[in-house]
Protein backbone atom coordinates (compact mmCIF):
# COMPACT_ATOMS: atom_id res chain seq x y z
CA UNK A 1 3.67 6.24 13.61
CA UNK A 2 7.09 4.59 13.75
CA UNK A 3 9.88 5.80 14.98
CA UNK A 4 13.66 5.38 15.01
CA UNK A 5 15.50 4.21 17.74
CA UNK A 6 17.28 6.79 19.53
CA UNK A 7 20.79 5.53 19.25
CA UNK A 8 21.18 2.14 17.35
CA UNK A 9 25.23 2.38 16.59
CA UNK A 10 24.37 0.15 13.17
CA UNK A 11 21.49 2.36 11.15
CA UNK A 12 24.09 2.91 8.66
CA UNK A 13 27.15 1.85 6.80
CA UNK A 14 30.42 3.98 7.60
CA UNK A 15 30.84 6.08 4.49
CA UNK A 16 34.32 4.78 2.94
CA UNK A 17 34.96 8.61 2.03
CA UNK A 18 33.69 12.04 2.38
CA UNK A 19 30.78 11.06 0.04
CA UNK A 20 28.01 13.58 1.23
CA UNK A 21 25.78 12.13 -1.78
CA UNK A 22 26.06 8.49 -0.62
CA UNK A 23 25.11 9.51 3.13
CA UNK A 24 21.82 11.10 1.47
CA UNK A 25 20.98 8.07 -0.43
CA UNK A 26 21.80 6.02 2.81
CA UNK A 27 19.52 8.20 4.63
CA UNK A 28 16.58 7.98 1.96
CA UNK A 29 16.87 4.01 2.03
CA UNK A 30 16.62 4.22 5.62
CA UNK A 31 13.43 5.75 5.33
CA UNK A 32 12.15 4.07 2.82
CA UNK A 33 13.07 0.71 4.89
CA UNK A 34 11.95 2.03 8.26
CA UNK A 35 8.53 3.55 6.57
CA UNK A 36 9.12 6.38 8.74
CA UNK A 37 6.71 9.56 8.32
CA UNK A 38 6.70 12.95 8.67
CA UNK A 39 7.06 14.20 11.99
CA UNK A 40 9.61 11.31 12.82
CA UNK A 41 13.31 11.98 14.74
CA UNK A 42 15.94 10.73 12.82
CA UNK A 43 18.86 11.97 15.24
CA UNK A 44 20.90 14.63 15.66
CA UNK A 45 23.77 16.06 13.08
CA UNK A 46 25.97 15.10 16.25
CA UNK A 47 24.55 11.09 16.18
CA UNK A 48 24.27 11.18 12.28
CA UNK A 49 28.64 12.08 11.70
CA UNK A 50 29.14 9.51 14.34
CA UNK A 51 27.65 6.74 13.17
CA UNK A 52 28.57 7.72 9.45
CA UNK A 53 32.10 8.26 10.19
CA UNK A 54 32.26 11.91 8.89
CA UNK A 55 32.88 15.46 9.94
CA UNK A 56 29.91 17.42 10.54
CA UNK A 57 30.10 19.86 7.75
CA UNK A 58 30.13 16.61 4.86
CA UNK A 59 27.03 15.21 7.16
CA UNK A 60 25.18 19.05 6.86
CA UNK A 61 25.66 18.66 2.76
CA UNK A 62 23.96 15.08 3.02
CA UNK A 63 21.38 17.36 4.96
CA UNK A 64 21.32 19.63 2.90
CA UNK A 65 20.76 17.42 -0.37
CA UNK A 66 17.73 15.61 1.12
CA UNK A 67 16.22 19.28 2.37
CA UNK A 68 16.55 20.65 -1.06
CA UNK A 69 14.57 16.98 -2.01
CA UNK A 70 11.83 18.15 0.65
CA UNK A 71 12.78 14.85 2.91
CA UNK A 72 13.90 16.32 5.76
CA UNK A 73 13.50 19.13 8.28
CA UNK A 74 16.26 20.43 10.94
CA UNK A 75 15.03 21.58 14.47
CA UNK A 76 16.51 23.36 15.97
CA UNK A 77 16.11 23.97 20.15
CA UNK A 78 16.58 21.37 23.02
CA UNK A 79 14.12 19.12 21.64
CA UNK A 80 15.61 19.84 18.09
CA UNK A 81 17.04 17.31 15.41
CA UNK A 82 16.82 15.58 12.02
CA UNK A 83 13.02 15.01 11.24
CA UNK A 84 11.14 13.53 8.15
CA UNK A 85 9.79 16.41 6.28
CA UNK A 86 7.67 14.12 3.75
CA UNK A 87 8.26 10.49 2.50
CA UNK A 88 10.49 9.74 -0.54
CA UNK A 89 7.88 9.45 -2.94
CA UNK A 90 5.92 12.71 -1.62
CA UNK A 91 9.26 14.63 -1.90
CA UNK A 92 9.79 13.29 -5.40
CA UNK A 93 6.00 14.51 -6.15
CA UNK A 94 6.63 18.32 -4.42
CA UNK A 95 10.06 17.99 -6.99
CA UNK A 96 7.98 17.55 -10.18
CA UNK A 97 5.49 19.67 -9.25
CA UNK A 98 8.15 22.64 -8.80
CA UNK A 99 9.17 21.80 -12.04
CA UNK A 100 6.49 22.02 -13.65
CA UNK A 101 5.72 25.73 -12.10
CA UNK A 102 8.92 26.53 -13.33
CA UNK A 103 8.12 25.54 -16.79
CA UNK A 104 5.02 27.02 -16.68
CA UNK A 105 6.31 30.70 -15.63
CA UNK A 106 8.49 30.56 -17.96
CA UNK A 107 6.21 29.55 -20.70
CA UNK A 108 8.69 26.68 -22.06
CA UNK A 109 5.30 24.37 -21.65
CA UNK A 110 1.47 25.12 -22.31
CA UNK A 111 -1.77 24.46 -20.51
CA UNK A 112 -2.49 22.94 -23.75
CA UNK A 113 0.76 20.33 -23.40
CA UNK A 114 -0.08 19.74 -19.53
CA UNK A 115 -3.72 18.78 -20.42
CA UNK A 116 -2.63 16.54 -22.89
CA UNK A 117 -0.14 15.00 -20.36
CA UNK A 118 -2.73 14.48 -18.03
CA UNK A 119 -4.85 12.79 -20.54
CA UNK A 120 -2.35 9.93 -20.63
CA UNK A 121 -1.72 9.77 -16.74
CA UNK A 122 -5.33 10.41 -15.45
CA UNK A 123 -7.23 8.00 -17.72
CA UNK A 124 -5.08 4.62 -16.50
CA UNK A 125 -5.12 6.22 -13.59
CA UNK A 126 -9.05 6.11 -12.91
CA UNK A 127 -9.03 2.71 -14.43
CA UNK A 128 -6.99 1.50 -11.60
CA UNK A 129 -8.81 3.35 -9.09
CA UNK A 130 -11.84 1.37 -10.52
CA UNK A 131 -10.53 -1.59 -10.46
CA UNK A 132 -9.09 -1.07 -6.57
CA UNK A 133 -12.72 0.86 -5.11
CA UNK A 134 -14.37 -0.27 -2.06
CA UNK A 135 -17.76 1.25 -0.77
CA UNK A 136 -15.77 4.03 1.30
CA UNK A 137 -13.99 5.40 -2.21
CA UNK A 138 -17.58 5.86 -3.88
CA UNK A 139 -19.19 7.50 -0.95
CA UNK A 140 -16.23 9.89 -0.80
CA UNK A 141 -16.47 10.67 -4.18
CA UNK A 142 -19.99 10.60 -4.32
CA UNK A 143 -19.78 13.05 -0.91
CA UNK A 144 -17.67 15.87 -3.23
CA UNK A 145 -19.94 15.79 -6.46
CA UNK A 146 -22.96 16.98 -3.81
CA UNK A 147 -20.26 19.89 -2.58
CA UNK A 148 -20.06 20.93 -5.95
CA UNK A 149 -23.73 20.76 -6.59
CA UNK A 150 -24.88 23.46 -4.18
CA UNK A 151 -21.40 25.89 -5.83
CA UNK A 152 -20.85 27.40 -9.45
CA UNK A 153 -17.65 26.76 -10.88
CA UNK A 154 -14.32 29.02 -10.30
CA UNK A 155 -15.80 29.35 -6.87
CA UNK A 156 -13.60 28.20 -3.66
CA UNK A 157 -16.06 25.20 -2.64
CA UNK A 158 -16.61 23.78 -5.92
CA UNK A 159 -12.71 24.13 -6.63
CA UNK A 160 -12.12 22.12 -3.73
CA UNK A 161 -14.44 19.71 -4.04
CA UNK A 162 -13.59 19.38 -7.78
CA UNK A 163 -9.59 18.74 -6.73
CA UNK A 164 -10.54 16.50 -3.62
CA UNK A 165 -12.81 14.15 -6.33
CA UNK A 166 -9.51 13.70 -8.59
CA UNK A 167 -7.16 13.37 -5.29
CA UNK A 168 -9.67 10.69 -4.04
CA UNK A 169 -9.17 8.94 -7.39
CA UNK A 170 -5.50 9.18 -7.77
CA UNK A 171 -5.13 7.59 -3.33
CA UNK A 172 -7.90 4.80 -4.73
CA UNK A 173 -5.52 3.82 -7.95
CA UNK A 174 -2.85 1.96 -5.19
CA UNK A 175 0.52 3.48 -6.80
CA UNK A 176 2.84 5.30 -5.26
CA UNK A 177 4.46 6.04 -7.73
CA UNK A 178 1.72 7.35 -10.23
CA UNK A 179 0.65 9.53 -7.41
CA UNK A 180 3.68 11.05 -6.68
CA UNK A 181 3.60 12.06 -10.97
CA UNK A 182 0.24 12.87 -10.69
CA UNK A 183 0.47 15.51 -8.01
CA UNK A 184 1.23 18.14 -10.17
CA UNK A 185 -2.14 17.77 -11.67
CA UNK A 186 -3.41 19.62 -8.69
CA UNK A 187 -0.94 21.70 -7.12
CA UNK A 188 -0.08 23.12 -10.47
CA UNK A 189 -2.49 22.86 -13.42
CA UNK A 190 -5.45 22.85 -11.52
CA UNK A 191 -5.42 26.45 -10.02
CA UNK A 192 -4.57 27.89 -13.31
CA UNK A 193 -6.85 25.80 -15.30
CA UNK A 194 -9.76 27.07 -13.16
CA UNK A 195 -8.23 30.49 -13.19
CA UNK A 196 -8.51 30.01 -17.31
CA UNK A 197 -11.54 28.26 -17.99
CA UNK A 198 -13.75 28.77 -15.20
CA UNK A 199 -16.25 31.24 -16.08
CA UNK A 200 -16.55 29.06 -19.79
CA UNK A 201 -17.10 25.90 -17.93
CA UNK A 202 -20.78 25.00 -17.36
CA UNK A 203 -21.05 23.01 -13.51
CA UNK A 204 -23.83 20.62 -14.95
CA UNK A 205 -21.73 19.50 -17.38
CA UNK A 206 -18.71 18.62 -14.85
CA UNK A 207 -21.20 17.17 -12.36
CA UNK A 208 -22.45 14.80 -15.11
CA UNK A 209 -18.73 13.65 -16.01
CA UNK A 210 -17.95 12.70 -12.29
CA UNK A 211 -20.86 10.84 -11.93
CA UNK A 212 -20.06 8.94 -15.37
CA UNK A 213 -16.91 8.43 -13.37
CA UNK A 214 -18.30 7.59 -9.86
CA UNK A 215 -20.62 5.42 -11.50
CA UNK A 216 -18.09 3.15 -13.00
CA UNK A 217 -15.81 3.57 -9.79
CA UNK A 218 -18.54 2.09 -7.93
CA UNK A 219 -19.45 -0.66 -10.36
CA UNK A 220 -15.29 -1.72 -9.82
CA UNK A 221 -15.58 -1.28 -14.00
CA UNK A 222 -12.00 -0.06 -15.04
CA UNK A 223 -12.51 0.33 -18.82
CA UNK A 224 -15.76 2.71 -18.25
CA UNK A 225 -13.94 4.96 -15.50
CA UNK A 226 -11.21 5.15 -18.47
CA UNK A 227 -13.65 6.36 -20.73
CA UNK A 228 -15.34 8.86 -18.08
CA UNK A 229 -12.26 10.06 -17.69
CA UNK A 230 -10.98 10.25 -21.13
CA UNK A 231 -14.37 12.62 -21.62
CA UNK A 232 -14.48 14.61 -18.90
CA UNK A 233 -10.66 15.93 -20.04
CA UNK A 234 -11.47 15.92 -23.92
CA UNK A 235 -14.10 18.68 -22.72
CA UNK A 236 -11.15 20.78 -20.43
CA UNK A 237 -9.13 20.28 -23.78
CA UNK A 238 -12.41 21.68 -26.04
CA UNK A 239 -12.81 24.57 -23.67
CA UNK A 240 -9.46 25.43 -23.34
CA UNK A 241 -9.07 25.33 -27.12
CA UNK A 242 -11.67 27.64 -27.97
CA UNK A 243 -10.44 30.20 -25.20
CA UNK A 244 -7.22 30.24 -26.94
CA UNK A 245 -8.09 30.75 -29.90
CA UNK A 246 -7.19 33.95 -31.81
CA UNK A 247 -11.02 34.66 -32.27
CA UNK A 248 -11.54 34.50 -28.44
CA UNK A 249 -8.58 36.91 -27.93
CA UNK A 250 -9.89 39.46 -29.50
């Protein structure tokens, strides 16, 4: 785990003005440069002003800018301080996936919209995992699909095992970036999705459609983990269709 020195004097630039949004991006470089990871002591508010060059209360916006961002954490206590709450791109992930709720409860987007969305991130997405798999990313996924065999769906242990598979895919693709858009997928379609579907969903049928993908995972054969993939959610997509339909309603 790295950490940051205690008191460097030359972390960051002086801010030229009471510029509490150019101390947070400051900040969010430095941890970006640094790699620094949750858990990690940046300072204190005390150190941070000082070596900015600003009052405390313009330093506690900056705080308070990269808290709202999920970045950071304050302690507080003797051994309190400024602490990485998650990295840059897991913060941007928890943002999009808050988002995303939000839209969701407030029905300005469908499960119908979000599946379709995930069509066009997943697919690539398993392609690249494909493409990047070792022996240890097929045994995990390979170690899930036998969770789920011994569970029926909408239970707890084949939910989990079912969200682990797709997590272990998204870690195996080797972009940050995609899997900080992708997190959403989990955190906030997946629960509602199973919620939804579940009891329409036949388990031998998912089973089959992760080992169409684990099979072409393990092979290191992008396009046929791209057209697993593309299956096993153009069968969410069929299910969810006919549950919404106005003859399923009734």
């Amino acid at each position: 785990m790295a950490h940051a020195p205690e008191l460097p004097g030359d972390r960051f630039p002086r801010s030229r003005s009471d510029a509490s949004e150019h101390i947070a991006l400051e900040i969010r470089r430095y941890l970006e440069r640094r790699d620094l990871q949750p858990g990690d002591r940046i300072g204190t508010e005390q150190e941070l002003a000082a070596e900015f060059g600003v009052s405390r209360p313009t330093l506690r916006e900056a705080l308070r800018l990269l808290a709202s961002s999920h970045l950071i954490r304050v302690g507080r206590g003797r051994a309190g301080g400024i602490f990485v709450a998650r990295t840059p791109g897991e913060g941007m992930g928890r943002n999009v996936s808050e988002s995303i709720a939000t839209m969701l409860a407030t029905e300005s987007i469908s499960m119908k919209e979000l599946l379709d969305a995930r069509m066009f991130l997943e697919v690539p997405l398993a392609g690249l995992a494909a493409g990047n798999a070792n022996q240890k990313t097929a045994d995990e996924l390979e170690a899930q699909i036998a969770v789920a065999e011994k569970h029926q769906p909408g239970t707890e242990p084949f939910n989990s095992a079912d969200t682990r598979f797709h997590q272990i895919l998204a870690e195996a693709a080797g972009n940050d970036l995609l899997l900080a858009f992708t997190g959403w997928i989990l955190e906030v379609l997946q629960p509602r999705l199973v919620e939804r579907i579940a009891e329409h969903v036949e388990g031998e049928d998912i089973l089959k459609q992760h080992r169409d993908i684990l099979r072409a995972v393990r092979r290191n054969q992008p396009a046929a983990a791209e057209r697993a993939m593309h299956a096993h959610i153009e069968y969410l997509q069929g299910i969810l269709q006919r549950v919404e339909s106005p003859r399923a309603k009734r």
